[in-house]
C-alpha atoms as a PDB file:
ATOM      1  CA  UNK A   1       0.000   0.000   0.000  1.00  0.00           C
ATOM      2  CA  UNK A   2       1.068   3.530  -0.745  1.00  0.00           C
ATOM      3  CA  UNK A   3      -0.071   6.836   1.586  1.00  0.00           C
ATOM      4  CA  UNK A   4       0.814  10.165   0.337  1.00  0.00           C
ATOM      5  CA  UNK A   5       0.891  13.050   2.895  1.00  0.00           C
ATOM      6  CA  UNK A   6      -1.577  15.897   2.241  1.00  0.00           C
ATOM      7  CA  UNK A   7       1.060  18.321   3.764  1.00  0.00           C
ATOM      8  CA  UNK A   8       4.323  17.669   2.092  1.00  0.00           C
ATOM      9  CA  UNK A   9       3.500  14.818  -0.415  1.00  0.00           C
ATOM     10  CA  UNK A  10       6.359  12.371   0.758  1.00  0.00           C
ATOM     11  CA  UNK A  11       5.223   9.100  -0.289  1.00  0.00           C
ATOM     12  CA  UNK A  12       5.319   6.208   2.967  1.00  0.00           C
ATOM     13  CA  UNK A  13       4.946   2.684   1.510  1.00  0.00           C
ATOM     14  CA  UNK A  14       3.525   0.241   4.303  1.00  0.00           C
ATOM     15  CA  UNK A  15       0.514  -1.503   5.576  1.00  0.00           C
ATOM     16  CA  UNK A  16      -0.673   1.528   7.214  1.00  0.00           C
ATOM     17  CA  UNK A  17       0.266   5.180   7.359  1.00  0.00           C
ATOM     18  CA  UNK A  18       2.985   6.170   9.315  1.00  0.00           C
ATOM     19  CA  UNK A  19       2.075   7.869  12.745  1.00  0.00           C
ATOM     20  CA  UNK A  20       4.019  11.103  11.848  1.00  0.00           C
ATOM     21  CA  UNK A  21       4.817  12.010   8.356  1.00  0.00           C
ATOM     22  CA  UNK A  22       8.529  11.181   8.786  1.00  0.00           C
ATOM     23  CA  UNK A  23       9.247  14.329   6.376  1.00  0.00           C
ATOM     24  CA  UNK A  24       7.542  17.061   7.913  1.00  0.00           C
ATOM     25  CA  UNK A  25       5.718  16.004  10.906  1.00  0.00           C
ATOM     26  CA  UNK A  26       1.845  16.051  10.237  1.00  0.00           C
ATOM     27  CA  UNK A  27       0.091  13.419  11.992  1.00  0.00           C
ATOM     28  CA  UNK A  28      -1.309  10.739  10.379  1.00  0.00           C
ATOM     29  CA  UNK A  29      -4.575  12.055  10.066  1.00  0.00           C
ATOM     30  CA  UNK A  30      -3.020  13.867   7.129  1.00  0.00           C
ATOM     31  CA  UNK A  31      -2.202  11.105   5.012  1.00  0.00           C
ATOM     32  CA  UNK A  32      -5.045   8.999   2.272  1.00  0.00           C
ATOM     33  CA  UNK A  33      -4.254   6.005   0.663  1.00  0.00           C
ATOM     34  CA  UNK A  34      -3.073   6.060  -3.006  1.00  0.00           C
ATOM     35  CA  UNK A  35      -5.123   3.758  -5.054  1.00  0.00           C
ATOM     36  CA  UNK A  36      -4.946   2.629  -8.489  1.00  0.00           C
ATOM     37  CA  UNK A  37      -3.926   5.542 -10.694  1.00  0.00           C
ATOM     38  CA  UNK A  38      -2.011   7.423  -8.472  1.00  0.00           C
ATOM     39  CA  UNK A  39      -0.259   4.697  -7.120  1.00  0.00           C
ATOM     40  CA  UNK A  40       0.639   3.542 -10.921  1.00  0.00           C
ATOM     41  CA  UNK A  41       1.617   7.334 -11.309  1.00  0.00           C
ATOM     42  CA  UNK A  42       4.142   7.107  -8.537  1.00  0.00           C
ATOM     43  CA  UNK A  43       5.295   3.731  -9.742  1.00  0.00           C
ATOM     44  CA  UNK A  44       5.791   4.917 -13.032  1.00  0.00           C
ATOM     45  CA  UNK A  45       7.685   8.092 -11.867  1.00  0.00           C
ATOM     46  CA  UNK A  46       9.987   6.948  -9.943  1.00  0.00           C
ATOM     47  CA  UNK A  47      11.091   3.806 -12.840  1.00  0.00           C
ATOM     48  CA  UNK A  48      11.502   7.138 -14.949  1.00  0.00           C
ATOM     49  CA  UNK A  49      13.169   9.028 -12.858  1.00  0.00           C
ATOM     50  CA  UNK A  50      15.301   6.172 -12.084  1.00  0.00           C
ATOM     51  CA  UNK A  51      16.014   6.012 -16.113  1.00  0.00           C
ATOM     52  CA  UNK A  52      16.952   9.494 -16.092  1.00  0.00           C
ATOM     53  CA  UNK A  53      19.556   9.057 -13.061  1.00  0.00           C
ATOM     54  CA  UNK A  54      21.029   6.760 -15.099  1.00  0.00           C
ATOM     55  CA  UNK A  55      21.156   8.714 -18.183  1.00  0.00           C
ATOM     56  CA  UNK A  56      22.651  11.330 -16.130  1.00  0.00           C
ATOM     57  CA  UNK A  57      25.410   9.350 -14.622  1.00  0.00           C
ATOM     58  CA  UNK A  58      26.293   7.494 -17.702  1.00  0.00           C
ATOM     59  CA  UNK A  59      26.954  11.148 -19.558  1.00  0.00           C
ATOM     60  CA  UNK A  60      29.419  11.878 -16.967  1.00  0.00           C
ATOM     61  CA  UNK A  61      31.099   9.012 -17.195  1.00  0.00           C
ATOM     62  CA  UNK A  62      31.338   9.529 -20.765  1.00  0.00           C
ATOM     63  CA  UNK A  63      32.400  13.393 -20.150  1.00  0.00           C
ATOM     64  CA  UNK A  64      35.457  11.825 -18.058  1.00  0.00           C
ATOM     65  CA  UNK A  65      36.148   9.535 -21.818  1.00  0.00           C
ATOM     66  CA  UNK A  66      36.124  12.199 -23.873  1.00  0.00           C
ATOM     67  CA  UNK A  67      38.181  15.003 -21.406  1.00  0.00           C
ATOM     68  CA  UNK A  68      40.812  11.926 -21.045  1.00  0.00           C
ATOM     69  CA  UNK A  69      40.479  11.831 -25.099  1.00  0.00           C
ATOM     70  CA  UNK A  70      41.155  15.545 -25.441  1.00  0.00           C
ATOM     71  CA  UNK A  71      44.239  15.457 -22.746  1.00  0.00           C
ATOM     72  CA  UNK A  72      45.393  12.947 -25.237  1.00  0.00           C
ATOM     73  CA  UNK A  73      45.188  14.820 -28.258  1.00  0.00           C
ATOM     74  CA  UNK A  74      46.348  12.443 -30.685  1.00  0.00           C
ATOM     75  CA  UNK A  75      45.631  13.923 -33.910  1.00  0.00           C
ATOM     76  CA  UNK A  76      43.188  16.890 -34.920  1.00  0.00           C
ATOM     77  CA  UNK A  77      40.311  14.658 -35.991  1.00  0.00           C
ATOM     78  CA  UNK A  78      40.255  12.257 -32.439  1.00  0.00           C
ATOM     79  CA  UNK A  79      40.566  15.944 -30.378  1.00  0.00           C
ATOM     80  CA  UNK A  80      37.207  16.898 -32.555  1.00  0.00           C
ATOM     81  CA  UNK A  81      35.196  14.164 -31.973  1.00  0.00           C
ATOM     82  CA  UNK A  82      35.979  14.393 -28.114  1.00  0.00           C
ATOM     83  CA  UNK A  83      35.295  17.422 -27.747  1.00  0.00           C
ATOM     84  CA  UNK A  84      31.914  17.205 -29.714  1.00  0.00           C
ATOM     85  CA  UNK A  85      31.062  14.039 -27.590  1.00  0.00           C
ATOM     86  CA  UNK A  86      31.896  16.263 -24.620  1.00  0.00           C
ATOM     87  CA  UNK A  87      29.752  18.902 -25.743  1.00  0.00           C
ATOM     88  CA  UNK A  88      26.502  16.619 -26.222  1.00  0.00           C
ATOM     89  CA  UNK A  89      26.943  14.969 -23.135  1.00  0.00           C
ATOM     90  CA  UNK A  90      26.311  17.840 -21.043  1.00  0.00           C
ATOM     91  CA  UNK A  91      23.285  19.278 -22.940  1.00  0.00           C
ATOM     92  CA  UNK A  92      21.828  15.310 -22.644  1.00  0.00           C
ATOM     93  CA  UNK A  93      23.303  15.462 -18.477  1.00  0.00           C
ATOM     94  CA  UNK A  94      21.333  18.839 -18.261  1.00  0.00           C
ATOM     95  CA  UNK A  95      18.402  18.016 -20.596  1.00  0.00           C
ATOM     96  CA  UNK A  96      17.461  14.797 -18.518  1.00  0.00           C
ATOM     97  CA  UNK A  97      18.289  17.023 -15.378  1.00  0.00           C
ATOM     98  CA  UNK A  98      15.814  19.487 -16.538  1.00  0.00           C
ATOM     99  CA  UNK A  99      13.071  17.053 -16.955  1.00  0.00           C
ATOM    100  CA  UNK A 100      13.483  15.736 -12.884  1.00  0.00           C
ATOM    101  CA  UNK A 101      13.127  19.180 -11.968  1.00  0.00           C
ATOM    102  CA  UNK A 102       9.853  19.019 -14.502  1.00  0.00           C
ATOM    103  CA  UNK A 103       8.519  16.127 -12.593  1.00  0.00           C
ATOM    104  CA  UNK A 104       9.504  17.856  -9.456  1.00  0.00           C
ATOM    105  CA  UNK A 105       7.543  20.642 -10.037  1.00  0.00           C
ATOM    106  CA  UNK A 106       4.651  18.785 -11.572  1.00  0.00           C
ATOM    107  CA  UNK A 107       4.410  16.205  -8.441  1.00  0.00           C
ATOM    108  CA  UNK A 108       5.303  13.776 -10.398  1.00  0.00           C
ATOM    109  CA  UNK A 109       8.504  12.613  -8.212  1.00  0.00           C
ATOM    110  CA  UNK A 110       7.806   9.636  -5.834  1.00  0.00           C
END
């Protein structure tokens, strides 16, 4: 089962709601239940959001290839296509960034 507080919107998973919304304090009173769609909403949010983590971390591990590639600077050509690799990899880090802070703002972060 899934309770959502009415205060703060942290997200409890458990039998029951907690006593004391662990995030800000309201008392239980303040949670409800999440059924059906909004507990598939929060499921599928978070697998997203776990996607776009990923994405995230993978670009800068690819930002560390391509620095180490330009460092190297083998030949004009390799230099080029590190540095564009470089370049996309932080617009995709930020882009996927900017769309947690859209779920964020949206309520769509569980």
């Amino acid at each position: 089962m899934m309770w959502k507080c009415g205060v703060c919107n942290y997200i409890h998973n458990g039998e029951g709601a907690p006593e004391k919304c662990p995030k800000c304090g309201a008392p239980q009173e303040k949670f409800v239940q999440l059924v059906d769609e909004s507990r598939e909403k929060v499921e599928r949010s978070r697998f997203t959001n776990s996607l776009l983590r990923e994405l995230i971390n993978t670009m800068e591990d690819l930002q560390d290839l391509a620095q180490a590639g330009i460092d190297d600077n083998l030949d004009p050509g390799c230099k080029k296509l590190f540095t564009e690799t470089l370049e996309m990899a932080e617009f995709i880090k930020q882009t996927a960034l900017a769309e947690i802070e859209n779920h964020i703002s949206k309520g769509k972060w569980g």
